[in-house]
C-alpha atoms as a PDB file:
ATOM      1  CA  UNK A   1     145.325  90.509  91.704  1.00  0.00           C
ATOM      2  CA  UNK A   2     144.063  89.813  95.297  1.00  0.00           C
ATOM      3  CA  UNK A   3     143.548  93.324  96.235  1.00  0.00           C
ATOM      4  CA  UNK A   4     141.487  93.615  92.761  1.00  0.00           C
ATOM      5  CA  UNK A   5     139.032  90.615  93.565  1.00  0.00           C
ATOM      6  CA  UNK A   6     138.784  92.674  97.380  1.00  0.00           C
ATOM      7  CA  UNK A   7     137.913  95.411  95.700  1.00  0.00           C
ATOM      8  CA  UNK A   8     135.124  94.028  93.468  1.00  0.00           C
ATOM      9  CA  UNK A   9     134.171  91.704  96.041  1.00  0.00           C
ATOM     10  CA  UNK A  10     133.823  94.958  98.480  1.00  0.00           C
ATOM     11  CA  UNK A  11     131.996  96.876  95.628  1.00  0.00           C
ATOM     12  CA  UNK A  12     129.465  93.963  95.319  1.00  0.00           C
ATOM     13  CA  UNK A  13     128.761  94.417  98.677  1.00  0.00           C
ATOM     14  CA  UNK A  14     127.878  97.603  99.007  1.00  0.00           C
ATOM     15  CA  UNK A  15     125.843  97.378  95.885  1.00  0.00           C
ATOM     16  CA  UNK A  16     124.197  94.661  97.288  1.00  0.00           C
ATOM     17  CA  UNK A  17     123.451  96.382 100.761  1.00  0.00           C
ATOM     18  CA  UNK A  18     121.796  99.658  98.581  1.00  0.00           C
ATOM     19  CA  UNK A  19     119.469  97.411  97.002  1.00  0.00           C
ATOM     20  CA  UNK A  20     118.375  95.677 100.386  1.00  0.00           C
ATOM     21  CA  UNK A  21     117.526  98.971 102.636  1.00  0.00           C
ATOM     22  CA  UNK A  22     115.806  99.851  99.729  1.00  0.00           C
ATOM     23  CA  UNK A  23     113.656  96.746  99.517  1.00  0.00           C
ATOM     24  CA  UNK A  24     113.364  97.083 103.493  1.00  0.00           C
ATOM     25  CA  UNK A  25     112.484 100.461 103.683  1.00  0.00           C
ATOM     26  CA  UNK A  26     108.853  99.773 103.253  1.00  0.00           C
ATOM     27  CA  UNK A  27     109.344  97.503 106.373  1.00  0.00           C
ATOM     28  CA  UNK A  28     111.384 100.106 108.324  1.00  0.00           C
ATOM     29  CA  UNK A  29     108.618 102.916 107.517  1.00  0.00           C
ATOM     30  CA  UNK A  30     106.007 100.359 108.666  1.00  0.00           C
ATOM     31  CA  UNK A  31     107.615  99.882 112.273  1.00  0.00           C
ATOM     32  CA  UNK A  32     108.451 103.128 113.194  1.00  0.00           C
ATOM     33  CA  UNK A  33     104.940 104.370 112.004  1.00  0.00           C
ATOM     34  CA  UNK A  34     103.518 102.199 114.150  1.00  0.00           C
ATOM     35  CA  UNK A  35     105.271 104.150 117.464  1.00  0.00           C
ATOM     36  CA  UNK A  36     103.810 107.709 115.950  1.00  0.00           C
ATOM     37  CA  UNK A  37     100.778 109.733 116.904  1.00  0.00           C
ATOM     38  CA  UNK A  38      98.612 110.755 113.678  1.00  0.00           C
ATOM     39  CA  UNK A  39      99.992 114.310 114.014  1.00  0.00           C
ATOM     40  CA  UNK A  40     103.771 112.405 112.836  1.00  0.00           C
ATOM     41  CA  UNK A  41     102.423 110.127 110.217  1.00  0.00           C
ATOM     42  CA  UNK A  42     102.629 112.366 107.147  1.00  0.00           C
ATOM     43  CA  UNK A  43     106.475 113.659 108.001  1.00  0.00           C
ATOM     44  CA  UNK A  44     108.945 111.911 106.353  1.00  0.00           C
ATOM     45  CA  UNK A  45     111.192 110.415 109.132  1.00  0.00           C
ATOM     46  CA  UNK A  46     111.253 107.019 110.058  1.00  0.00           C
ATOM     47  CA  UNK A  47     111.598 106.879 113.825  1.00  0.00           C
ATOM     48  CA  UNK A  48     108.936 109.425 115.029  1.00  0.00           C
ATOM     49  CA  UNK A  49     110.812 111.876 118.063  1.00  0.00           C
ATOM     50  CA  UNK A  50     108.733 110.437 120.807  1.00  0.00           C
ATOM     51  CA  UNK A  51     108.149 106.341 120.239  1.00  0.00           C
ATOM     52  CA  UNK A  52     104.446 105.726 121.325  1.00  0.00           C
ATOM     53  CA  UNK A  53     105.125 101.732 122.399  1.00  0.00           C
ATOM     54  CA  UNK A  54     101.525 102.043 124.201  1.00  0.00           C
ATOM     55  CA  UNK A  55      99.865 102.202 120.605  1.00  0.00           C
ATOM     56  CA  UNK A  56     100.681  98.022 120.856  1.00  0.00           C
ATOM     57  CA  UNK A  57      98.786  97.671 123.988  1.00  0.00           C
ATOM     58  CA  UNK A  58      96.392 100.135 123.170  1.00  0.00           C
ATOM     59  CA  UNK A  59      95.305  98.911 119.358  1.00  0.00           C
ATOM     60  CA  UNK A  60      95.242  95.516 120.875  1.00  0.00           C
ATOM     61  CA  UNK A  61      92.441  96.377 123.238  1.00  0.00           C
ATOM     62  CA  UNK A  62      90.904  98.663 120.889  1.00  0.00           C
ATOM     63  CA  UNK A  63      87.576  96.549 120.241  1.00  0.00           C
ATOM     64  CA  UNK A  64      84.688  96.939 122.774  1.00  0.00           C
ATOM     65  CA  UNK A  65      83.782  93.965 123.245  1.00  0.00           C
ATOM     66  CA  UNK A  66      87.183  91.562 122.431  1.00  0.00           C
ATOM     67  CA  UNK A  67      90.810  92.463 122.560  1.00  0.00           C
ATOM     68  CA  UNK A  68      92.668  91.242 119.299  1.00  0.00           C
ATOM     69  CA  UNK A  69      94.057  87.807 121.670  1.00  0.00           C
ATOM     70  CA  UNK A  70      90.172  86.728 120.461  1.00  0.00           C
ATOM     71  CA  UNK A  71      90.944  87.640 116.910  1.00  0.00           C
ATOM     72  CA  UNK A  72      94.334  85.792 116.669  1.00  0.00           C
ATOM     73  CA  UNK A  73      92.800  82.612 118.483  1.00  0.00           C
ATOM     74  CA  UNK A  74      90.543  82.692 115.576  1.00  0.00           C
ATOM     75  CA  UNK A  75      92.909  82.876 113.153  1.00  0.00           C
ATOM     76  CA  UNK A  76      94.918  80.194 114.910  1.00  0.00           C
ATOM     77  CA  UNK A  77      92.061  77.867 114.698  1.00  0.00           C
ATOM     78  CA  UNK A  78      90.760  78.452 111.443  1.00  0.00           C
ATOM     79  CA  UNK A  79      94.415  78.122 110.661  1.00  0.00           C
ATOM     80  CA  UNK A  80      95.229  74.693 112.520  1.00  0.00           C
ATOM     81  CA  UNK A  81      92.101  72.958 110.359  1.00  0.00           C
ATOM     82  CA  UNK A  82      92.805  74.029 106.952  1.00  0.00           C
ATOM     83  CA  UNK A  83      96.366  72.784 107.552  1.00  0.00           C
ATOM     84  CA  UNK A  84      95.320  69.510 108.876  1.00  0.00           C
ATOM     85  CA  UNK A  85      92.954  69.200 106.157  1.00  0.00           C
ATOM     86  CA  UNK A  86      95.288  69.806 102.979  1.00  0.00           C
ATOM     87  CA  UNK A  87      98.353  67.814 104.738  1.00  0.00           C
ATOM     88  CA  UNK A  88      96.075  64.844 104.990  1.00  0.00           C
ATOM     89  CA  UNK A  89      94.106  65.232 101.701  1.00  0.00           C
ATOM     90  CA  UNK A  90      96.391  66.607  99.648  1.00  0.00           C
ATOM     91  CA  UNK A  91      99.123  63.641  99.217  1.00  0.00           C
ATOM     92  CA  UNK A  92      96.148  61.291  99.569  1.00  0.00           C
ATOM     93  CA  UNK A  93      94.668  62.564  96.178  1.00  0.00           C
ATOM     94  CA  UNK A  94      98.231  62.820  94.850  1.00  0.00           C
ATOM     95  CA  UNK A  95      99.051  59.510  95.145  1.00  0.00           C
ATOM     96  CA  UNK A  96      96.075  58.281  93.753  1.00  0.00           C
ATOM     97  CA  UNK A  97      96.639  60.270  90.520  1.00  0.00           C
ATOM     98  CA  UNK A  98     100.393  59.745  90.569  1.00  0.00           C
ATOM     99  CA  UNK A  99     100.185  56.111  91.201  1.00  0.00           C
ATOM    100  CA  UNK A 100      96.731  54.093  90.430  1.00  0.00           C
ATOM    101  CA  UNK A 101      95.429  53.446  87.565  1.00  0.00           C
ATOM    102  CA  UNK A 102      91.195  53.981  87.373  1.00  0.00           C
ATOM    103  CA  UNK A 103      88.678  54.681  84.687  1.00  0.00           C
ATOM    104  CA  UNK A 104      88.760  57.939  83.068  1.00  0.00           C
ATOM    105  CA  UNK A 105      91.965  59.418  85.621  1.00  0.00           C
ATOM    106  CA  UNK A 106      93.746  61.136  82.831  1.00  0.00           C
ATOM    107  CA  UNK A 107      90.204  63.033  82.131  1.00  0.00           C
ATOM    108  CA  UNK A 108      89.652  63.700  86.233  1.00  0.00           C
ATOM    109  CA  UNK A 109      93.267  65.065  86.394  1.00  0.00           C
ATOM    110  CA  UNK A 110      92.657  67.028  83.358  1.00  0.00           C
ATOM    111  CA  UNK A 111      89.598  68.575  84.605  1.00  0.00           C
ATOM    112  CA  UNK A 112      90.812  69.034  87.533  1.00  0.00           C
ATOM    113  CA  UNK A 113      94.264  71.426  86.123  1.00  0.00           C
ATOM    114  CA  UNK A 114      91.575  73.443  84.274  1.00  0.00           C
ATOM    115  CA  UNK A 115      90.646  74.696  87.357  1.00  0.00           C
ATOM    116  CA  UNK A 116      93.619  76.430  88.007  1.00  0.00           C
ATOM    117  CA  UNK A 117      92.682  78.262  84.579  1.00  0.00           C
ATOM    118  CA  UNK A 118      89.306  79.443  86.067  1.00  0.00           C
ATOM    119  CA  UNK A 119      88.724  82.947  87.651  1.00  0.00           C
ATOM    120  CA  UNK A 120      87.744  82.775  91.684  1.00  0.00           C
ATOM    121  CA  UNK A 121      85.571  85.423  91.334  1.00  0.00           C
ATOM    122  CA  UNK A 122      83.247  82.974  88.852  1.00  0.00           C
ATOM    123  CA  UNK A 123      82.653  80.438  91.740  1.00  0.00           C
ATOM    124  CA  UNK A 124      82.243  83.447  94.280  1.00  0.00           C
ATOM    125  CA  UNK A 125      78.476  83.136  94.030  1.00  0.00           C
ATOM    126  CA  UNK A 126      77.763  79.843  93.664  1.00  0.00           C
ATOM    127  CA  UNK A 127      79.630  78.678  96.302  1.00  0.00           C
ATOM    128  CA  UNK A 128      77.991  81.537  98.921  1.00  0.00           C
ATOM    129  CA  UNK A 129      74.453  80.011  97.761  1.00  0.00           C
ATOM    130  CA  UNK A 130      75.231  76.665  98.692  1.00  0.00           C
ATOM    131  CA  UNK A 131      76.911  77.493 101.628  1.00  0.00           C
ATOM    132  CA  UNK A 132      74.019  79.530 102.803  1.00  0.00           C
ATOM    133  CA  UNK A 133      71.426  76.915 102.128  1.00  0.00           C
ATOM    134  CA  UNK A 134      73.912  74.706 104.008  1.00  0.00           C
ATOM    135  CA  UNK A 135      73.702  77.363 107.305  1.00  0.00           C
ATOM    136  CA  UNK A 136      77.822  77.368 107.637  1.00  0.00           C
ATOM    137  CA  UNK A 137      77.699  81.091 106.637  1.00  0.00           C
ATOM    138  CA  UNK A 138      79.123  83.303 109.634  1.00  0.00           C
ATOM    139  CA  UNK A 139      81.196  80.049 110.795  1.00  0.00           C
ATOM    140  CA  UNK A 140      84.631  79.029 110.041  1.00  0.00           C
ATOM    141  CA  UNK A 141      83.489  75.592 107.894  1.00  0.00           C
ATOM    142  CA  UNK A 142      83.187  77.221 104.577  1.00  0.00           C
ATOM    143  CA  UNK A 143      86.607  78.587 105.175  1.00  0.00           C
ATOM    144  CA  UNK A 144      87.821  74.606 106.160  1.00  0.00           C
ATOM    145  CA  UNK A 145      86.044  72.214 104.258  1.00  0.00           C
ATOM    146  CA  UNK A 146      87.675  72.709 100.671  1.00  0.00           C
ATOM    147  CA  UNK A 147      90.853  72.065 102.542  1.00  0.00           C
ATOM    148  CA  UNK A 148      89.687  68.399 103.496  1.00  0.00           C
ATOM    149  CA  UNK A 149      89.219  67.820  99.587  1.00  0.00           C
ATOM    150  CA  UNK A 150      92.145  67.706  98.268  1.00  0.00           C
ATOM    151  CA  UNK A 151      93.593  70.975  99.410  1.00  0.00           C
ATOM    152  CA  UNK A 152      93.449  72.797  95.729  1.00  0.00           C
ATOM    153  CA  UNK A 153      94.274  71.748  92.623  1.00  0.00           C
ATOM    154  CA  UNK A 154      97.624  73.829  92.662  1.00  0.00           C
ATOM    155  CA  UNK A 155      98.768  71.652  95.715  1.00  0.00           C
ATOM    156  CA  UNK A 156      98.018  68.208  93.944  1.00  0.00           C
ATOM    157  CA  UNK A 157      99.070  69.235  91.458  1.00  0.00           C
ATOM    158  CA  UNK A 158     102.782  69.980  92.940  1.00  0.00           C
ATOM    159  CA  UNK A 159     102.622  66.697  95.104  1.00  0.00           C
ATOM    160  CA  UNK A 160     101.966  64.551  91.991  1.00  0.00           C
ATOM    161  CA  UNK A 161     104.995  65.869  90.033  1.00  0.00           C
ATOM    162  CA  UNK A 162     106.901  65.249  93.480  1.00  0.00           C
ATOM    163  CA  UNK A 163     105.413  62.099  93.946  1.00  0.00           C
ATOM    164  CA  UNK A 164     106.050  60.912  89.889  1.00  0.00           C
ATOM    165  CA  UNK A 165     110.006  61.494  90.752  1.00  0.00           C
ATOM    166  CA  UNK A 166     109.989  58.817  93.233  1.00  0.00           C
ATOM    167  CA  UNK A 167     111.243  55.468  91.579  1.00  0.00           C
ATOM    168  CA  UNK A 168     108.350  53.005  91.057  1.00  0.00           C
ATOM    169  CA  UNK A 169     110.773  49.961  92.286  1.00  0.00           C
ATOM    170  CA  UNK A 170     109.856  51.094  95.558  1.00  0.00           C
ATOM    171  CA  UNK A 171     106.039  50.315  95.168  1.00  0.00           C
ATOM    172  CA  UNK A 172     106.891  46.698  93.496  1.00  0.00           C
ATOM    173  CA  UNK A 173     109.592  45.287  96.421  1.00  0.00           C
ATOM    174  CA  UNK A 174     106.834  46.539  98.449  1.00  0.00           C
ATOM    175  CA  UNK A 175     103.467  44.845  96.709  1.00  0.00           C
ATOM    176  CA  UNK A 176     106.438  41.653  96.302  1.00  0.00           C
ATOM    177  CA  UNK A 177     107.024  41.543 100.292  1.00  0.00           C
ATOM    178  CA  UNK A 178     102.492  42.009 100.639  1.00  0.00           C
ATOM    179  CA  UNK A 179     102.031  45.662 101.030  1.00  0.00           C
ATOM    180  CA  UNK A 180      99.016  47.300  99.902  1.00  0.00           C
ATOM    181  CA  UNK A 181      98.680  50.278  97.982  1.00  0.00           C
ATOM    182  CA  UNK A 182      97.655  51.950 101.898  1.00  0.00           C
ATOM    183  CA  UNK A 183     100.517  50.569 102.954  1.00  0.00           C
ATOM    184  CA  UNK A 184     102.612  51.751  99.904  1.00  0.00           C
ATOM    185  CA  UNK A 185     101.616  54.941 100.692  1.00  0.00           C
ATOM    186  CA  UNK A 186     102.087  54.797 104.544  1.00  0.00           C
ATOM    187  CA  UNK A 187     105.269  53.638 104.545  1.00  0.00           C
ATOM    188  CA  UNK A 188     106.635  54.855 101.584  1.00  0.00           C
ATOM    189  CA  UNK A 189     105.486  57.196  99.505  1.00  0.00           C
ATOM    190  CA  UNK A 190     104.128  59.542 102.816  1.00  0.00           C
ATOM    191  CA  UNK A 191     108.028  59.986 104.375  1.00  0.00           C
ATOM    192  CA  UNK A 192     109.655  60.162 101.159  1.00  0.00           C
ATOM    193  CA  UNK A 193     107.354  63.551  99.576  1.00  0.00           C
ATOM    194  CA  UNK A 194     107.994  65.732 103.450  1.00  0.00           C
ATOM    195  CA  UNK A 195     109.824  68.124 101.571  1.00  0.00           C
ATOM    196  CA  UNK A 196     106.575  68.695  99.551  1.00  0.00           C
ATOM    197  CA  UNK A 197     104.180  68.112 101.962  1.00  0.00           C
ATOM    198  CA  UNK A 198     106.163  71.300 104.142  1.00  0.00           C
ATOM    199  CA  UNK A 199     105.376  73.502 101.068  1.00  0.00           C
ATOM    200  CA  UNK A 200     101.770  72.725 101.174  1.00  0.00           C
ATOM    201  CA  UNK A 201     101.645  73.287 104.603  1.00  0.00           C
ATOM    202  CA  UNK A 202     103.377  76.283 104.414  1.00  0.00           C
ATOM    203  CA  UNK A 203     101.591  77.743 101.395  1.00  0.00           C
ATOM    204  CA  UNK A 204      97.948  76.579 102.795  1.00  0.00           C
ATOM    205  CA  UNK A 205      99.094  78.517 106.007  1.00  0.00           C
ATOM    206  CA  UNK A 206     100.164  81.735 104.262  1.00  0.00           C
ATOM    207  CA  UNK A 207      97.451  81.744 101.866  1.00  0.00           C
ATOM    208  CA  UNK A 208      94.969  80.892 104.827  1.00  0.00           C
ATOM    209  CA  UNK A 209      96.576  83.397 106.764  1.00  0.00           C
ATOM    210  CA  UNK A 210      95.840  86.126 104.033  1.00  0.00           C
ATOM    211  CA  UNK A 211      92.299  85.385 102.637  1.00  0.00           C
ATOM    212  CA  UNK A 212      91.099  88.299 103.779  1.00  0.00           C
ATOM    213  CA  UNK A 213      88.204  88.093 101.451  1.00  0.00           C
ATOM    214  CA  UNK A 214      87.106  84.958 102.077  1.00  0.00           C
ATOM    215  CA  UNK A 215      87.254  86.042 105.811  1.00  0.00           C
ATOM    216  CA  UNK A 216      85.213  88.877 104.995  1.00  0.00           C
ATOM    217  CA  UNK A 217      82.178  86.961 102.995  1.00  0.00           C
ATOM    218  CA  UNK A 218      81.882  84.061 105.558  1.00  0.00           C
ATOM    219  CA  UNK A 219      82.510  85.692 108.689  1.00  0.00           C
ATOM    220  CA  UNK A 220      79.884  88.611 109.863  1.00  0.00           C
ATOM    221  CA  UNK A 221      79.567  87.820 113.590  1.00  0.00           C
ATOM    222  CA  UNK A 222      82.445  89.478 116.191  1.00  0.00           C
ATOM    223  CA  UNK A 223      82.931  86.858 117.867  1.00  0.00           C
ATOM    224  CA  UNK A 224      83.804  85.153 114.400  1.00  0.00           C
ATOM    225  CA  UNK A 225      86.403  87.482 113.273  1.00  0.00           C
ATOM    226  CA  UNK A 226      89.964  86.822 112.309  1.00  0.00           C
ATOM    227  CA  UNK A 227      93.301  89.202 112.486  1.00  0.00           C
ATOM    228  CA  UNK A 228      92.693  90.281 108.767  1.00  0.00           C
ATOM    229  CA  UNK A 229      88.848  90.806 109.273  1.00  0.00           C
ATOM    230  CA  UNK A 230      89.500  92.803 112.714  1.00  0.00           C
ATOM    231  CA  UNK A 231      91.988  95.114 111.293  1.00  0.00           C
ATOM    232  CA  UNK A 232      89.596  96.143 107.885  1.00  0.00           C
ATOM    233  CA  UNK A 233      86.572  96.977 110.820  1.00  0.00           C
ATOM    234  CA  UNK A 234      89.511  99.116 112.872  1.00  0.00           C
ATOM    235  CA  UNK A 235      89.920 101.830 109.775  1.00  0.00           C
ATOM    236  CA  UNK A 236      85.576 101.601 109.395  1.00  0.00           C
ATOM    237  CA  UNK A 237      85.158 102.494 113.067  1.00  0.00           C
ATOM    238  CA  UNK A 238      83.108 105.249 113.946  1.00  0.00           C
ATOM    239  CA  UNK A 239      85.808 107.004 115.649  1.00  0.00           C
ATOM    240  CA  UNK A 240      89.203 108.762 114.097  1.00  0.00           C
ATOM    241  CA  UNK A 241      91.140 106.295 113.155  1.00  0.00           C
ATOM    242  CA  UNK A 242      94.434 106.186 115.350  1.00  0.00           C
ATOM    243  CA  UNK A 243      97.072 104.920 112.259  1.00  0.00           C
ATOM    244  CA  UNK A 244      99.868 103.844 114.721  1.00  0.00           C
ATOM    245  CA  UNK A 245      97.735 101.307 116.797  1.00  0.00           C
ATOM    246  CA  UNK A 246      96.742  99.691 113.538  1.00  0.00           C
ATOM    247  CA  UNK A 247      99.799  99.609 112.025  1.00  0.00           C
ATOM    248  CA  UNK A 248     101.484  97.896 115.151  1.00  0.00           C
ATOM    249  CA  UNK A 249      98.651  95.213 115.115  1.00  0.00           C
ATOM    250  CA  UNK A 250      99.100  94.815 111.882  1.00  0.00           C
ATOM    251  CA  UNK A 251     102.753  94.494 112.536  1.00  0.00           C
ATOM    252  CA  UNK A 252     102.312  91.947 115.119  1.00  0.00           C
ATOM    253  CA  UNK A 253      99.924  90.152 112.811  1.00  0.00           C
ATOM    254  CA  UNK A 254     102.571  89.239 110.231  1.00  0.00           C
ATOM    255  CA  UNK A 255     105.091  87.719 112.807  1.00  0.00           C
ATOM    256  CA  UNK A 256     103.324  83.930 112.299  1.00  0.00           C
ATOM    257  CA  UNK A 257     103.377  84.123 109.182  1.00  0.00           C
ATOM    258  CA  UNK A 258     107.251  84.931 109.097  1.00  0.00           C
ATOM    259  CA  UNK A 259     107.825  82.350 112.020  1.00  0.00           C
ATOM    260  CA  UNK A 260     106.386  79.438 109.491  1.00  0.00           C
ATOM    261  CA  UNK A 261     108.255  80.359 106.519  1.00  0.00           C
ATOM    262  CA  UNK A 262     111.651  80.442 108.103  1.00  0.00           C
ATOM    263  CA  UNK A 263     111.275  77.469 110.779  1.00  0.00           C
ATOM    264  CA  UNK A 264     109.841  75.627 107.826  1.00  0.00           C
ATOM    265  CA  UNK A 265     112.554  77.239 105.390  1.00  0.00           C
ATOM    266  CA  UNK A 266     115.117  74.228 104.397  1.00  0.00           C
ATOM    267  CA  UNK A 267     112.251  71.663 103.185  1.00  0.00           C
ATOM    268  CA  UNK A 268     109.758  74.385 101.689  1.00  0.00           C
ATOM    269  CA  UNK A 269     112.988  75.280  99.577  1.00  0.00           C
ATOM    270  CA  UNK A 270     113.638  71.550  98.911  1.00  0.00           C
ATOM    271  CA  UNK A 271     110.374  70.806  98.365  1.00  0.00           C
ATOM    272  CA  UNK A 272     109.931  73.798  95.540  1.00  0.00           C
ATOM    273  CA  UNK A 273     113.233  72.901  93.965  1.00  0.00           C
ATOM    274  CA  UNK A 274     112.649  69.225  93.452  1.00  0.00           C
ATOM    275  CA  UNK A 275     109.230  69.107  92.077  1.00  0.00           C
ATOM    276  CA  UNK A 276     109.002  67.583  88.971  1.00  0.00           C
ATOM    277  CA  UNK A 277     112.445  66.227  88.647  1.00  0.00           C
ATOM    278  CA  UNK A 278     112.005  62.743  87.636  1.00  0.00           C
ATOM    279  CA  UNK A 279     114.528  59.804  89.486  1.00  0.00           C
END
């Protein structure tokens, strides 16, 4: 009997560890490409005969006029706003929604959830107008503001639900010993939804992180560019392409993304696993 659990156990295993190099090839290919010359790219091996580690130093210093260290400190700072902005908007708007009543909220909420219903690319042009007659084009505060406003309606969204599961006895001993709703929310409400607050703050960095689009319509000036921008001008330069200096920026580009998601792991999972279970 024990040797037959050992033996499925063992064949679960392996099954298990087939399915995972083959997920992870992608990633394997991707780092030993990025140690080949362009004469090695189209062979099928993995790890290229002759690892080029130089293509790191050399893709990195690529640009004429900035090395990618300018491009990242962008990206770090466009990055450290938009966080700020959605962790301190985001459970601000929540709580109002989850937690006051005002004139016409279930209409505001409702309008609000029908944005998630409506295409990007419809507000694409509108919102480049205004931002052009506003003179923020080629800067970074198109790319922040809409995080100081609530941080998107998919975030409030997921606070409220978290924020709803939080017994309302806790708000009435409070208002009963003189707190006001600030203070509701200050003390209470704000330490009990971390969990959810780490996915927004998480997802808003990701998503930031990757908006290579948005990058790409706001930013036109060098000294403006992010990681994502920098990397789409590297394959449009005038000269060949060298394929294993991009792909180990590019490689070195994902590593803060990874480093959030899995320092951040235990309350982005709590978060997303106890949002919208009621107390």
């Amino acid at each position: 009997m024990t040797f037959a659990i050992r033996r499925g156990s063992l064949r679960y295993h392996i099954i298990l560890l087939v399915f995972s190099f083959l997920m992870m090839y992608p990633v394997f290919w991707w780092v030993g490409a990025s140690l080949k010359t362009n004469a090695e790219m189209p062979l099928p091996t993995i790890w290229p005969s002759k690892p080029m580690w130089e293509n790191f130093y050399n893709g990195w210093t690529s640009f004429p006029s900035f090395t990618f260290t300018r491009f990242f400190g962008n990206t770090l700072w466009l990055e450290f706003w938009c966080v700020l902005g959605a962790a301190i908007t985001t459970p601000l708007v929540a709580y109002g929604f989850a937690r006051i009543n005002f004139k016409l909220k279930g209409l505001m909420f409702g309008l609000l959830m029908m944005t998630l219903m409506l295409p990007g690319q419809v507000t694409i042009v509108p919102q480049y107008i205004m931002y052009n007659k506003l003179e923020m084009v080629d800067s970074f505060l198109p790319l922040i503001l809409p995080h100081f406003f609530g941080g998107g309606a998919f975030f409030v969204f997921l606070m409220v639900q978290f924020i709803r599961g939080i017994p309302r006895e806790l708000d009435e001993s409070a208002k009963i010993d003189g707190c006001s709703s600030l203070g509701i929310f200050l003390r209470i409400i704000l330490p009990l939804v971390k969990p959810a607050l780490v996915t927004v703050i998480v997802y808003t960095f990701l998503w930031s992180w990757d908006d290579f689009f948005g990058q790409l319509l706001y930013l036109s000036s060098a000294e403006h560019y992010t990681v994502s921008v920098a990397l789409r001008v590297f394959i449009d330069s005038e000269y060949k392409v060298e394929w294993g200096q991009l792909l180990a920026v590019s490689l070195v580009s994902v590593i803060p993304s990874i480093l959030v998601f899995f320092v951040a792991q235990k309350h982005f999972v709590e978060g997303i696993s106890t949002t919208g279970i009621k107390g």
